[in-house]
PDB file of N, CA and C in Angstrom:
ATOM      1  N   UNK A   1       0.863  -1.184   0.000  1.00  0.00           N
ATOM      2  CA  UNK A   1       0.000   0.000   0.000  1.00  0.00           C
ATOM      3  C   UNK A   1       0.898   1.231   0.000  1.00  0.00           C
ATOM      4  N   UNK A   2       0.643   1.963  -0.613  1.00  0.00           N
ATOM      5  CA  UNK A   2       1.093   3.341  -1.057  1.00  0.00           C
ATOM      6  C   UNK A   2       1.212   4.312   0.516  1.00  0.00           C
ATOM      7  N   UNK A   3       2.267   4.924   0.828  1.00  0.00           N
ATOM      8  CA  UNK A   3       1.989   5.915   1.824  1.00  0.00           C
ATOM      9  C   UNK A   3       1.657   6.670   1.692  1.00  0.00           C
ATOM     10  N   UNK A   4       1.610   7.376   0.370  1.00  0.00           N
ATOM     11  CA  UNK A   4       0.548   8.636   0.077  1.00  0.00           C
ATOM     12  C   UNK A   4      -1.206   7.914   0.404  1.00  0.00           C
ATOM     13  N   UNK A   5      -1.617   6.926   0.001  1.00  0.00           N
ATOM     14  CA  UNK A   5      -2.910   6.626   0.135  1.00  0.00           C
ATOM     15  C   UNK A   5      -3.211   6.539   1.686  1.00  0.00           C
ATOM     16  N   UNK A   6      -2.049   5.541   2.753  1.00  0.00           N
ATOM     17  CA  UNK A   6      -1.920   5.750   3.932  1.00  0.00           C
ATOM     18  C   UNK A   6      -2.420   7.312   4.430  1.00  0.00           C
ATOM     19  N   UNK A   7      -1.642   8.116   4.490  1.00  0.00           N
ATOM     20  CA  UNK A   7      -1.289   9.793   4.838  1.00  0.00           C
ATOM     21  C   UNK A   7      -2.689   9.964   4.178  1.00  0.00           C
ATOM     22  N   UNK A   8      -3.273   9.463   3.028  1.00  0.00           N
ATOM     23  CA  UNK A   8      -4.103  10.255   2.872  1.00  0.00           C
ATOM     24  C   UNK A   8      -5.602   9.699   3.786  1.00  0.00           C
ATOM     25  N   UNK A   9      -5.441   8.537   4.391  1.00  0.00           N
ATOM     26  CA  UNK A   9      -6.692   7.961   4.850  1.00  0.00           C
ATOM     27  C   UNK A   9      -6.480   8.153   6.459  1.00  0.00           C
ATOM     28  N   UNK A  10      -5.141   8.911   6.697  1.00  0.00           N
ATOM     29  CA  UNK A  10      -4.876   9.178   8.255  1.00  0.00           C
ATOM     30  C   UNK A  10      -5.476  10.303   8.109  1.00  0.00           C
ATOM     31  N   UNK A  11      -5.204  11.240   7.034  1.00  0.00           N
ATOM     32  CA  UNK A  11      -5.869  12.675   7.009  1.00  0.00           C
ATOM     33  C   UNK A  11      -7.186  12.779   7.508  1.00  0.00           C
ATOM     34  N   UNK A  12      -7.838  12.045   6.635  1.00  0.00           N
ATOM     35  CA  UNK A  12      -9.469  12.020   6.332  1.00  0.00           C
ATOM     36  C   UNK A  12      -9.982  11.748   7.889  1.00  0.00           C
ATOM     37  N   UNK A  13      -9.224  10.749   8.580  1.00  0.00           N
ATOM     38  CA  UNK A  13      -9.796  10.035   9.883  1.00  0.00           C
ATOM     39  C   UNK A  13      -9.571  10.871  10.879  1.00  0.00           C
ATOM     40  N   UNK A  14      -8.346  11.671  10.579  1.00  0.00           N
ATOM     41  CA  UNK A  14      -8.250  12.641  11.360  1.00  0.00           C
ATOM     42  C   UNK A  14      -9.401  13.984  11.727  1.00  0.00           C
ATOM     43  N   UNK A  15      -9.528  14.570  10.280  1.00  0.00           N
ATOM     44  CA  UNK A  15     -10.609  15.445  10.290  1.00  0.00           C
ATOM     45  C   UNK A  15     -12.619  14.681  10.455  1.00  0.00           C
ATOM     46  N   UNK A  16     -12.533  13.574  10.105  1.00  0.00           N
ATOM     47  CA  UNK A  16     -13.461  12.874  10.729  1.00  0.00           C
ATOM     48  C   UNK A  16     -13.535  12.680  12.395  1.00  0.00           C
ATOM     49  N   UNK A  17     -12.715  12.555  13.178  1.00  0.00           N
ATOM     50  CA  UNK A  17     -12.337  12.978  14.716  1.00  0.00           C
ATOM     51  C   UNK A  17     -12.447  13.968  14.938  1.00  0.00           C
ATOM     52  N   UNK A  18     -11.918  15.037  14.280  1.00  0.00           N
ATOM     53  CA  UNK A  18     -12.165  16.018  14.827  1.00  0.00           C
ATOM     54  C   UNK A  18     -13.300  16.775  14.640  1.00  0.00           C
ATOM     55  N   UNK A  19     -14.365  16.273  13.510  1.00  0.00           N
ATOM     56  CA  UNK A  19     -15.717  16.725  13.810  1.00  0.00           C
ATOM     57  C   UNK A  19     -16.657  16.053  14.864  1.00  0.00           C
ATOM     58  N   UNK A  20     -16.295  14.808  14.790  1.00  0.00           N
ATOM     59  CA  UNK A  20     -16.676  14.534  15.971  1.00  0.00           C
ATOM     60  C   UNK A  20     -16.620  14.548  17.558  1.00  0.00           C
ATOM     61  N   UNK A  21     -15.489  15.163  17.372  1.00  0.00           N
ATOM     62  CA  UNK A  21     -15.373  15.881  18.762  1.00  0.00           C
ATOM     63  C   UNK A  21     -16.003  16.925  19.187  1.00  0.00           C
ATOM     64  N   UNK A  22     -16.069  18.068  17.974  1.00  0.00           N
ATOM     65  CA  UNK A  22     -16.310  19.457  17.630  1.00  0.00           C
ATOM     66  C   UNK A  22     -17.856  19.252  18.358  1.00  0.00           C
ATOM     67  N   UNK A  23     -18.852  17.933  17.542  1.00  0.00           N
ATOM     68  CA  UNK A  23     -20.248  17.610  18.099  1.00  0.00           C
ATOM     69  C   UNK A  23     -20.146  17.327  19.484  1.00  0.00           C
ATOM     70  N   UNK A  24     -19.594  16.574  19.999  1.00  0.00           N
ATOM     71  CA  UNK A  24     -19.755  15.688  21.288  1.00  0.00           C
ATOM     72  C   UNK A  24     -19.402  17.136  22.169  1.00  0.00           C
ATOM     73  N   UNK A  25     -18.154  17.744  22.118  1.00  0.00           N
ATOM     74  CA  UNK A  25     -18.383  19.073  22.912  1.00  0.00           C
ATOM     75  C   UNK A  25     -19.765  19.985  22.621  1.00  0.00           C
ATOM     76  N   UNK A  26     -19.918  20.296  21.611  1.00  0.00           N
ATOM     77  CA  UNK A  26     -21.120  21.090  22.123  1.00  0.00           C
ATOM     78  C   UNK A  26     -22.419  20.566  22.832  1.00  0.00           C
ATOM     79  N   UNK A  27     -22.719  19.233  22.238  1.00  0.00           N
ATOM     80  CA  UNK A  27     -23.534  18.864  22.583  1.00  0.00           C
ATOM     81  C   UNK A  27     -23.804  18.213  24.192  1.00  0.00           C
ATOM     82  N   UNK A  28     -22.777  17.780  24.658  1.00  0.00           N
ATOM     83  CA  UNK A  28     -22.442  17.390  25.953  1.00  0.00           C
ATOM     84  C   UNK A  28     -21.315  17.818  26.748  1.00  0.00           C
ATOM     85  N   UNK A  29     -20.388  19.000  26.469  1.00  0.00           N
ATOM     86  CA  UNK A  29     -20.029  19.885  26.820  1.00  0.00           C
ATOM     87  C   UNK A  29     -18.279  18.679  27.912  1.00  0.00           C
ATOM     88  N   UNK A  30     -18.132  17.733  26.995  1.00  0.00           N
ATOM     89  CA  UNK A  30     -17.072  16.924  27.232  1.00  0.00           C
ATOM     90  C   UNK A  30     -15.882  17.130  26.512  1.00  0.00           C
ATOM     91  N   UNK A  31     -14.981  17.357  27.291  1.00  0.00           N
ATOM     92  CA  UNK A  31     -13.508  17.839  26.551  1.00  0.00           C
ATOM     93  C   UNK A  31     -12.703  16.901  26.658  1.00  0.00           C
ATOM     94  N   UNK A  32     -12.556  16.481  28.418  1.00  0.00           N
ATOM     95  CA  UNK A  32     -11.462  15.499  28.910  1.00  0.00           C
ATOM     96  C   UNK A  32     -10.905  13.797  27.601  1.00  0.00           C
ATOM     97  N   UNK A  33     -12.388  13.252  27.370  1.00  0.00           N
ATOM     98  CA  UNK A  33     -11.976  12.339  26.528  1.00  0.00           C
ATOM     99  C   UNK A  33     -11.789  12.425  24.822  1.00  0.00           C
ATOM    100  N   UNK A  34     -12.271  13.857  24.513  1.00  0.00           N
ATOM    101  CA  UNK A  34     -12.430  14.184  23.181  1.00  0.00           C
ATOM    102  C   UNK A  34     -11.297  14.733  22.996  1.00  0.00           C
ATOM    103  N   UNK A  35     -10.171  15.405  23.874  1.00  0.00           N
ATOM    104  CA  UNK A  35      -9.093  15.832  23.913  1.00  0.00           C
ATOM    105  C   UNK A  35      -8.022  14.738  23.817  1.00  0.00           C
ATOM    106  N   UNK A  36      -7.900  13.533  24.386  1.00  0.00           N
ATOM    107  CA  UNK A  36      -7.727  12.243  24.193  1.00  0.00           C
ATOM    108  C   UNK A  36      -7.345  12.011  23.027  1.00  0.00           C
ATOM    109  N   UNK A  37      -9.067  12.063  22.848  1.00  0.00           N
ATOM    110  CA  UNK A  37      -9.383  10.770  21.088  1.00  0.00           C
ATOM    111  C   UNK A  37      -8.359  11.852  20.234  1.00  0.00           C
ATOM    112  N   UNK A  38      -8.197  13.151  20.253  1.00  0.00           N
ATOM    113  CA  UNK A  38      -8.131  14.145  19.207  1.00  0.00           C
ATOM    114  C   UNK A  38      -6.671  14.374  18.874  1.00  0.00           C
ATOM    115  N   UNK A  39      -5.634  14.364  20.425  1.00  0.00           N
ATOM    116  CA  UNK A  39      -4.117  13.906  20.433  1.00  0.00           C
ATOM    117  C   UNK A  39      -3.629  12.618  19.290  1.00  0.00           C
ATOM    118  N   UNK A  40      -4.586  11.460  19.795  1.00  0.00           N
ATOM    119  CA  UNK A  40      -3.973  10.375  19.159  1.00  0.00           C
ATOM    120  C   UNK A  40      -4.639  10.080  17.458  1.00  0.00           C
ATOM    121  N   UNK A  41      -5.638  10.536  17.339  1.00  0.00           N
ATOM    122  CA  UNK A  41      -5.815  10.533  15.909  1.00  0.00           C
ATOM    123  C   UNK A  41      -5.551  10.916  14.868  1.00  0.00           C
ATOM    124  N   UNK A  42      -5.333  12.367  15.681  1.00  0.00           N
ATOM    125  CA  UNK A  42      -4.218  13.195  14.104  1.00  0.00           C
ATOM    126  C   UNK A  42      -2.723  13.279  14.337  1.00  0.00           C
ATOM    127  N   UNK A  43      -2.462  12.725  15.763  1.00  0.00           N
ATOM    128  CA  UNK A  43      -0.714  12.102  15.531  1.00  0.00           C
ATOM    129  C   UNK A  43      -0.426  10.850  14.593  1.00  0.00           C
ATOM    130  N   UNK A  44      -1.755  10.011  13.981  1.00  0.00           N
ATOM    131  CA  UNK A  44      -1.730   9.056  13.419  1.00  0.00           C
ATOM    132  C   UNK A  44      -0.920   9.552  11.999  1.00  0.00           C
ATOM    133  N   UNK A  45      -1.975  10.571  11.481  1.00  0.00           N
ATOM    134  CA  UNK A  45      -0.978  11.104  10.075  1.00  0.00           C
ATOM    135  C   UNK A  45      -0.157  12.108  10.135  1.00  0.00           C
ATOM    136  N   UNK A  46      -0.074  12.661  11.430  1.00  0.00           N
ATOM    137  CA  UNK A  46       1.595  13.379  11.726  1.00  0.00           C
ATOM    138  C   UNK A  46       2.417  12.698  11.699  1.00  0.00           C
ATOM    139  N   UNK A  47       2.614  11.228  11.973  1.00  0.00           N
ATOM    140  CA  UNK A  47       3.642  10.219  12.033  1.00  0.00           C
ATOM    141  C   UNK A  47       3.995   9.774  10.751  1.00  0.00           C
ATOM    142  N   UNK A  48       2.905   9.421  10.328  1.00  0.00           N
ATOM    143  CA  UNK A  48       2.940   8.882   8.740  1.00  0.00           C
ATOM    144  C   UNK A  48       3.494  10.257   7.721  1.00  0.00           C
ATOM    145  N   UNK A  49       2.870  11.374   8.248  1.00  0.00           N
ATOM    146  CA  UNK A  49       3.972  12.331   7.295  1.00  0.00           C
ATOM    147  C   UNK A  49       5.091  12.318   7.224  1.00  0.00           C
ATOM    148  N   UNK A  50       5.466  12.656   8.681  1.00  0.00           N
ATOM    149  CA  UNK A  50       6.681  12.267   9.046  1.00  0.00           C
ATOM    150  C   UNK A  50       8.036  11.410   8.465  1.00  0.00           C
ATOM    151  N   UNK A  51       6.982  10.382   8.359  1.00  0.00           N
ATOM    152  CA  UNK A  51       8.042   8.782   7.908  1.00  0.00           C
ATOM    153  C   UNK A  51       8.252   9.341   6.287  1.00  0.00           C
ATOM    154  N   UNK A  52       7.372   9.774   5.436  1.00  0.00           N
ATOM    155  CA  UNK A  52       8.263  10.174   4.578  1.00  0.00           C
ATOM    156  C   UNK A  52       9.676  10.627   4.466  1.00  0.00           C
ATOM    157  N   UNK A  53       9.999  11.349   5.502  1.00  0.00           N
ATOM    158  CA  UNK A  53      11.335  12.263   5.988  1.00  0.00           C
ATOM    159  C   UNK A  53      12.131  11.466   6.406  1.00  0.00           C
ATOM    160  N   UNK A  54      11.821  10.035   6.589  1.00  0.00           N
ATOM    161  CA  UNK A  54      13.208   9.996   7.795  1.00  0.00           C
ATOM    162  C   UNK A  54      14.638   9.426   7.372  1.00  0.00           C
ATOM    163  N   UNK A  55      15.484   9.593   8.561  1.00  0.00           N
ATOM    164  CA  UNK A  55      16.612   9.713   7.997  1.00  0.00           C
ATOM    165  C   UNK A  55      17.014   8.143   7.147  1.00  0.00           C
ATOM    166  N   UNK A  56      16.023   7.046   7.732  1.00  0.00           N
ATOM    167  CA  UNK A  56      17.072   6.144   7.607  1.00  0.00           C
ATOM    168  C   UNK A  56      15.706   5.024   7.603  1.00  0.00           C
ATOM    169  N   UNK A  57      16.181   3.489   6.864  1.00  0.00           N
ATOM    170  CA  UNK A  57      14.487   2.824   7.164  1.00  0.00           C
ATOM    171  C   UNK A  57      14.254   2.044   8.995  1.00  0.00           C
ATOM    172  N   UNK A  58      15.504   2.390   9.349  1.00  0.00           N
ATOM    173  CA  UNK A  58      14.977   1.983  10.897  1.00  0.00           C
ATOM    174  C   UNK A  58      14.581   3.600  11.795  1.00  0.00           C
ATOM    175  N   UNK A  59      14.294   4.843  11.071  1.00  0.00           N
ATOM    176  CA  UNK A  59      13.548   5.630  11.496  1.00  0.00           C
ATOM    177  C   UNK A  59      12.324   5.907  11.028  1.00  0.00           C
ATOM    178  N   UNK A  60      12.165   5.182   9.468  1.00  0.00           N
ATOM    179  CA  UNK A  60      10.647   5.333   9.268  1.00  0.00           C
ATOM    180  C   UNK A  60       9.952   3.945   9.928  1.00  0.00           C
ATOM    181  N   UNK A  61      10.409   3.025  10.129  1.00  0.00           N
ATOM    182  CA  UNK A  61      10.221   1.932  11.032  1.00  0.00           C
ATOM    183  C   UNK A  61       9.375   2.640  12.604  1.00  0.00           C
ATOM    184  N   UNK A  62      10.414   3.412  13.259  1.00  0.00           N
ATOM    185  CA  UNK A  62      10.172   4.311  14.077  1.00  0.00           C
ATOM    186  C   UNK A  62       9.128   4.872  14.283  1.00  0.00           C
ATOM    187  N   UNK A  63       8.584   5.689  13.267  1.00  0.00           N
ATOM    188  CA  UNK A  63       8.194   6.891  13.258  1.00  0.00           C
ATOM    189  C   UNK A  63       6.447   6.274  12.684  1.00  0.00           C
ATOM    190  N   UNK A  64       6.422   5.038  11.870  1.00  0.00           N
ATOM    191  CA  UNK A  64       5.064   4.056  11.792  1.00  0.00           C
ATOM    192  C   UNK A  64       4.665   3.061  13.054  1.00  0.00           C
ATOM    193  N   UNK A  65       5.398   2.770  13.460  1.00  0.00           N
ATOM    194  CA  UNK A  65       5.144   2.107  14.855  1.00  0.00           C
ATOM    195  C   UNK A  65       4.950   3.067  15.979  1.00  0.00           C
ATOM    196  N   UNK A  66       4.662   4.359  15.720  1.00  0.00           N
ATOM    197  CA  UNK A  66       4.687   5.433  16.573  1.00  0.00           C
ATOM    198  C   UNK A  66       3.196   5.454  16.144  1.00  0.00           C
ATOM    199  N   UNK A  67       2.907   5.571  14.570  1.00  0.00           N
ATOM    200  CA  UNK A  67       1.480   5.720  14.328  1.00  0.00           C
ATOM    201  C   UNK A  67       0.768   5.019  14.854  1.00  0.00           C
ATOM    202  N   UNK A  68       1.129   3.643  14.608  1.00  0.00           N
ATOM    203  CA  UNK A  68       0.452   2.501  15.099  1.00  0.00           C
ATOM    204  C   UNK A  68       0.286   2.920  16.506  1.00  0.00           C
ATOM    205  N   UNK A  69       0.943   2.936  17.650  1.00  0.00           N
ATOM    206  CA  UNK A  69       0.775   3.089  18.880  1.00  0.00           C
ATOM    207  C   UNK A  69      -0.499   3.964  18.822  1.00  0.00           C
ATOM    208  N   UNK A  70      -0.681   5.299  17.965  1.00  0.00           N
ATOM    209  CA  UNK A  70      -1.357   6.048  18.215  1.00  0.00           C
ATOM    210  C   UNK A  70      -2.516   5.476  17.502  1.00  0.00           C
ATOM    211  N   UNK A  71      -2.973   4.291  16.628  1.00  0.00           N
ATOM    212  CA  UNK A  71      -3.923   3.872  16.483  1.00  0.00           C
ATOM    213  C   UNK A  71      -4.532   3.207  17.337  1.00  0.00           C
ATOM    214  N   UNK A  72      -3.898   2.768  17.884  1.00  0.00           N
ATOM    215  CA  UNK A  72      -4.272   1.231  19.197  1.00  0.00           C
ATOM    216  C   UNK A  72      -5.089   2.639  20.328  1.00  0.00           C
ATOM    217  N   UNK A  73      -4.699   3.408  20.286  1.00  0.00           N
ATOM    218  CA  UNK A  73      -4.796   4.286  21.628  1.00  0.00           C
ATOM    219  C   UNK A  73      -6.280   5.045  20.777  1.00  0.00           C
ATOM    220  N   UNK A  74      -6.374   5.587  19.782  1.00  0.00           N
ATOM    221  CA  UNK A  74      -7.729   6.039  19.067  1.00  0.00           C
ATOM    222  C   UNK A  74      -8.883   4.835  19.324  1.00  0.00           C
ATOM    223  N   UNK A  75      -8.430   3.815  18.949  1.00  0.00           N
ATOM    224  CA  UNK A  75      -9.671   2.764  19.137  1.00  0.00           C
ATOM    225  C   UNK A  75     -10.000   2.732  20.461  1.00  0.00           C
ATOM    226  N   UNK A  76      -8.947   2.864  21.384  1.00  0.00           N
ATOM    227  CA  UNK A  76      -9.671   2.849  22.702  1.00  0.00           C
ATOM    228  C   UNK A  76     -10.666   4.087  23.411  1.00  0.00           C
ATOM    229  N   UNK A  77     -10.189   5.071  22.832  1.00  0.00           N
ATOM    230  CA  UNK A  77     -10.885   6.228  23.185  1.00  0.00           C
ATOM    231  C   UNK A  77     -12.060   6.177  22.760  1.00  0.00           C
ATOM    232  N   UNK A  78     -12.232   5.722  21.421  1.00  0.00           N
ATOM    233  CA  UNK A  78     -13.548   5.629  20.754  1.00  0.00           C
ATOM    234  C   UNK A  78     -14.283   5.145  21.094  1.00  0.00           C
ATOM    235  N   UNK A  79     -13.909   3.390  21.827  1.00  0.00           N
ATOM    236  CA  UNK A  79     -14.720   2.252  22.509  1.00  0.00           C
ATOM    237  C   UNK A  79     -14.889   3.134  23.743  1.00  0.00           C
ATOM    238  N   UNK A  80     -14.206   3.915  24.807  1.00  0.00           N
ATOM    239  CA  UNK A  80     -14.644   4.723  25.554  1.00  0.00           C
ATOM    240  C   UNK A  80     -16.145   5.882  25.792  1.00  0.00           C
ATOM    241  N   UNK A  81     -15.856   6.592  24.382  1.00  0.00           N
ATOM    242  CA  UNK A  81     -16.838   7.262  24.034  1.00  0.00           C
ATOM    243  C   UNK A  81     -17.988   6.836  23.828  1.00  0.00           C
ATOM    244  N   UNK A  82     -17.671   5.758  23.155  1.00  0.00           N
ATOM    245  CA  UNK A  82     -19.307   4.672  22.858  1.00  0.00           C
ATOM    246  C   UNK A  82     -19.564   4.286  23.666  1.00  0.00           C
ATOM    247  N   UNK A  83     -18.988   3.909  24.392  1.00  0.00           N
ATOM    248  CA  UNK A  83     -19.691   3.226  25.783  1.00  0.00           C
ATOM    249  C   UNK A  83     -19.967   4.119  26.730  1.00  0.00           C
ATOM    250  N   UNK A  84     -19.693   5.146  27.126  1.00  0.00           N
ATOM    251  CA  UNK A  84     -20.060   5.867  27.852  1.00  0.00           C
ATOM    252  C   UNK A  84     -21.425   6.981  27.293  1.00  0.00           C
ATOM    253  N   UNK A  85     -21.933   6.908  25.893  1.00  0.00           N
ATOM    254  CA  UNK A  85     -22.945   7.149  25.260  1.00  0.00           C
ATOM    255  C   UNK A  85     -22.574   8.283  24.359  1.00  0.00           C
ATOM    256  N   UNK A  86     -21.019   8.649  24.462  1.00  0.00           N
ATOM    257  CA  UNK A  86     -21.240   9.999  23.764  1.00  0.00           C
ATOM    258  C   UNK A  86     -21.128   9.977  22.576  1.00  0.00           C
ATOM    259  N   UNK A  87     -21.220   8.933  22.117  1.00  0.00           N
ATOM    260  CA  UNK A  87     -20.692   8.371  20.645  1.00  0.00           C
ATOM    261  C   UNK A  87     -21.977   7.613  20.433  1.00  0.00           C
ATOM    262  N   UNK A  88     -22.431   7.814  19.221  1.00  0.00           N
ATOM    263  CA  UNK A  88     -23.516   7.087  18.427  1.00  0.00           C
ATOM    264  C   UNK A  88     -22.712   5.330  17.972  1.00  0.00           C
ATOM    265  N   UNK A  89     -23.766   4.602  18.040  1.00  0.00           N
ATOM    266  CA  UNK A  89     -23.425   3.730  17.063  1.00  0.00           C
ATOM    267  C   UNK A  89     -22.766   3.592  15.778  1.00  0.00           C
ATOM    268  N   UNK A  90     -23.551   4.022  14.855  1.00  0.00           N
ATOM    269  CA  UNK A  90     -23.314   4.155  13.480  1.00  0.00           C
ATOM    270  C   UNK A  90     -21.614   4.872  13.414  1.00  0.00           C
ATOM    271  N   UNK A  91     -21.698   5.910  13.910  1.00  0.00           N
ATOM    272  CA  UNK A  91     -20.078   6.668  14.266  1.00  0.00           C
ATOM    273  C   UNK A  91     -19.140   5.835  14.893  1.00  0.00           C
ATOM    274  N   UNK A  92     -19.498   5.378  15.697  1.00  0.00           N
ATOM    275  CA  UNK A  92     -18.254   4.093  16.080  1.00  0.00           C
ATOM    276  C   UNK A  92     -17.805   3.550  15.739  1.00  0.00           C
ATOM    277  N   UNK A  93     -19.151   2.990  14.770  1.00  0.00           N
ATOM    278  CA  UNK A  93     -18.600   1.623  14.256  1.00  0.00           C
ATOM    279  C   UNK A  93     -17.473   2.199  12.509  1.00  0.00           C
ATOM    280  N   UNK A  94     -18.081   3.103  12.122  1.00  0.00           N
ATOM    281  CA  UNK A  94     -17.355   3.839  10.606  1.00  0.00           C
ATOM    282  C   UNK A  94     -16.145   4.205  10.999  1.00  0.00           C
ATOM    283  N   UNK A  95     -16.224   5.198  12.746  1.00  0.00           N
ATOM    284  CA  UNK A  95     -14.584   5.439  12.805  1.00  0.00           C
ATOM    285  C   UNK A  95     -13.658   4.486  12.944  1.00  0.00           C
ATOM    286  N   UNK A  96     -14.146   3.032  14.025  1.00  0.00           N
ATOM    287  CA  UNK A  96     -13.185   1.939  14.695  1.00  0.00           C
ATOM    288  C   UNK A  96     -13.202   1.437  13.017  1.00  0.00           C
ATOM    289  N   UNK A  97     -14.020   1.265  12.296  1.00  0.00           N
ATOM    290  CA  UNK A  97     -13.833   0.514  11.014  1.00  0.00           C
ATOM    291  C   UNK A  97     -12.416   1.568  10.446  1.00  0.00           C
ATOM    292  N   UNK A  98     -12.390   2.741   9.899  1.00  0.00           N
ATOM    293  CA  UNK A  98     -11.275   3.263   9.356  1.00  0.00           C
ATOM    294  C   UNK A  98     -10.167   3.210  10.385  1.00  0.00           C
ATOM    295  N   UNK A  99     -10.379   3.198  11.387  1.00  0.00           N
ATOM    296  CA  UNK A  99      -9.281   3.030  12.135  1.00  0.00           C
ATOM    297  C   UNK A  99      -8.594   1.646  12.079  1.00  0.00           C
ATOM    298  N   UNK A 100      -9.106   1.157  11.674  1.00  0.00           N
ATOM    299  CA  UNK A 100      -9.109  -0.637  11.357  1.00  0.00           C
ATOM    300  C   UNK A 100      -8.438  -0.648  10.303  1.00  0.00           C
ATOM    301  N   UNK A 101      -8.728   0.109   9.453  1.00  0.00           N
ATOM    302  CA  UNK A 101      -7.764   0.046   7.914  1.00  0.00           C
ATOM    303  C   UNK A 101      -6.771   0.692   8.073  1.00  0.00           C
ATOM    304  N   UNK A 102      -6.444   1.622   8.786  1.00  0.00           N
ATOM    305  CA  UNK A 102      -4.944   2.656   9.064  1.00  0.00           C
ATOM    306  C   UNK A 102      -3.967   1.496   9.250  1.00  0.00           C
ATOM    307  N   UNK A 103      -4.606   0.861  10.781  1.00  0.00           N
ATOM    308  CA  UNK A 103      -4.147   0.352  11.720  1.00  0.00           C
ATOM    309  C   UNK A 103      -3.385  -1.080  10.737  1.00  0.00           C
ATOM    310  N   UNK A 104      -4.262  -1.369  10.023  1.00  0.00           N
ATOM    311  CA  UNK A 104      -3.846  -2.784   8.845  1.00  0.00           C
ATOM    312  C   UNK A 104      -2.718  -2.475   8.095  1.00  0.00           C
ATOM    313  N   UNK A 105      -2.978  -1.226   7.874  1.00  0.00           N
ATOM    314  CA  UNK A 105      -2.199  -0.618   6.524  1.00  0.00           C
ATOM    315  C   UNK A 105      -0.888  -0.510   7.025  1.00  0.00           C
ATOM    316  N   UNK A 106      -0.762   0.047   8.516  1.00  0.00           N
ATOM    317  CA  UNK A 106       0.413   0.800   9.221  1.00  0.00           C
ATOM    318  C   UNK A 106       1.237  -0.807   9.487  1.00  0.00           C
ATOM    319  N   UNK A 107       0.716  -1.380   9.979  1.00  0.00           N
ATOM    320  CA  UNK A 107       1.143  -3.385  10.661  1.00  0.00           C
ATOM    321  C   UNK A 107       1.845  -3.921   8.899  1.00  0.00           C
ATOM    322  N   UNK A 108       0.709  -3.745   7.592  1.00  0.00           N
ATOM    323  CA  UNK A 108       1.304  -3.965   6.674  1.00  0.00           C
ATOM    324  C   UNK A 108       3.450  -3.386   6.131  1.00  0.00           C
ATOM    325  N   UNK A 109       3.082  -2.409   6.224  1.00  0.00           N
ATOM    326  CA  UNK A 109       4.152  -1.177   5.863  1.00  0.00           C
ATOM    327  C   UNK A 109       5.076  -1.687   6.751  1.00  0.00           C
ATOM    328  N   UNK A 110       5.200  -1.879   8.538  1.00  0.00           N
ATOM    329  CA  UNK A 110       5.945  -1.626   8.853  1.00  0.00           C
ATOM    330  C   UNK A 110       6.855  -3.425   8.686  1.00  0.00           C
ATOM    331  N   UNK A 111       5.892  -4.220   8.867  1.00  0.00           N
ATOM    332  CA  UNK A 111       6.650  -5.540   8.393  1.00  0.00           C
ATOM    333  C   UNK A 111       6.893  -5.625   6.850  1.00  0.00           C
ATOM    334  N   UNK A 112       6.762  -4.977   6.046  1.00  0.00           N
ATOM    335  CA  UNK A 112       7.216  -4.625   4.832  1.00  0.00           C
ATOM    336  C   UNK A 112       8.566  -4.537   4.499  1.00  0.00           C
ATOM    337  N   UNK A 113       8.911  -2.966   5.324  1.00  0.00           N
ATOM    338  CA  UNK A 113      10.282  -2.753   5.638  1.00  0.00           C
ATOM    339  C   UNK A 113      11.303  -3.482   6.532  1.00  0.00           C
ATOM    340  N   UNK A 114      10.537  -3.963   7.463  1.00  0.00           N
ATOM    341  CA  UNK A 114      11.222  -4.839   8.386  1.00  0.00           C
ATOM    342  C   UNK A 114      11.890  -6.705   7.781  1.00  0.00           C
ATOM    343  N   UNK A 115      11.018  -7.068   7.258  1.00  0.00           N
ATOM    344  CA  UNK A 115      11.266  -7.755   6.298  1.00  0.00           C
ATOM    345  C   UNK A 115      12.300  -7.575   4.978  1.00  0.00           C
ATOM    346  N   UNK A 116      12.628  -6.340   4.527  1.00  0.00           N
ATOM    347  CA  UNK A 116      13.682  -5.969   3.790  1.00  0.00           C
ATOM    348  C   UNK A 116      14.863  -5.408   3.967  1.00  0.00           C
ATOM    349  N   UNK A 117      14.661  -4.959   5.896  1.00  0.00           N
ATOM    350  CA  UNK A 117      15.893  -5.043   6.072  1.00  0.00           C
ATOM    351  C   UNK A 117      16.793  -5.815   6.637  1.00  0.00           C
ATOM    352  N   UNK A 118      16.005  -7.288   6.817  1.00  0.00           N
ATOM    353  CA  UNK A 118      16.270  -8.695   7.246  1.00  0.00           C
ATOM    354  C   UNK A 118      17.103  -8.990   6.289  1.00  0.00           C
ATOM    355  N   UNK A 119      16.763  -8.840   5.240  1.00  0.00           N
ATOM    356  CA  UNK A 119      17.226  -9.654   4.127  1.00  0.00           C
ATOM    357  C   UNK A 119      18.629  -9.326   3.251  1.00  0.00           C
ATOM    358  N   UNK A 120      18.841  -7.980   4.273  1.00  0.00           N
ATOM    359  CA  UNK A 120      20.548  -7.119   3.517  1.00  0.00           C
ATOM    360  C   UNK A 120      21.251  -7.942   4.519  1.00  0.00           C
TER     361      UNK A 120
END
C-alpha cells in the first residue's frame, strides 16, 4: 500500500475525529476524553507524514510504529466514548472501522520494511 494513500486515509480520519469531537463538545459539553481521542488521531498522520522524511528505514520503522501506537490508543478512546454514550453507534462503528484500515495498513508497511531489512 502506497503511503501517500496511507497519509491520505490518516488525514481524512483525522478530520473525521475532529468533527466529531467538535459535536460531542457542544452537545455534551465533554472535553477530557475528546481531547484524548483528538491527540492520538491526528498524531496518526503526523507520524505517517513524518516517515516520509526519515533519515534512515529503521527511522521510518520508528516513526510508523509510533502511528500505530497512536492507532491502538484512538480505538480505545472511541470504545470509551461509545460506551459511555457519547458516541452514536453508526459513528463508532465507521470510525473503529477506518481506524481498522490505518491500523492494517500501518502493521502492513511496517513488516514490509522490516522484512527488507532482514534480508541485507
Amino acid at each position: 500500500m502506497s503511503n501517500s494513500i496511507m497519509l491520505d486515509k490518516s488525514k481524512d480520519f483525522a478530520v473525521d475525529v475532529v468533527n466529531v469531537c467538535k459535536k460531542i463538545r457542544q452537545n455534551h459539553k465533554e472535553v477530557i476524553m475528546t481531547n484524548q481521542l483528538l491527540r492520538c488521531a491526528t498524531s496518526i498522520g503526523a507520524n505517517v507524514h513524518e516517515s516520509k522524511y526519515a533519515q534512515s528505514k529503521a527511522d521510518f520503522v520508528s516513526k510508523m510504529q509510533i502511528a500505530l501506537k497512536e492507532c491502538y490508543e484512538s480505538e480505545y478512546w472511541l470504545e470509551i466514548l461509545f460506551r459511555t454514550k457519547y458516541l452514536p453507534n453508526e459513528q463508532y462503528t465507521l470510525l473503529l472501522s477506518n481506524c481498522g484500515n490505518i491500523r492494517r495498513m500501518l502493521i502492513s508497511s511496517i513488516n514490509t520494511v522490516k522484512s527488507n531489512l532482514a534480508k541485507k
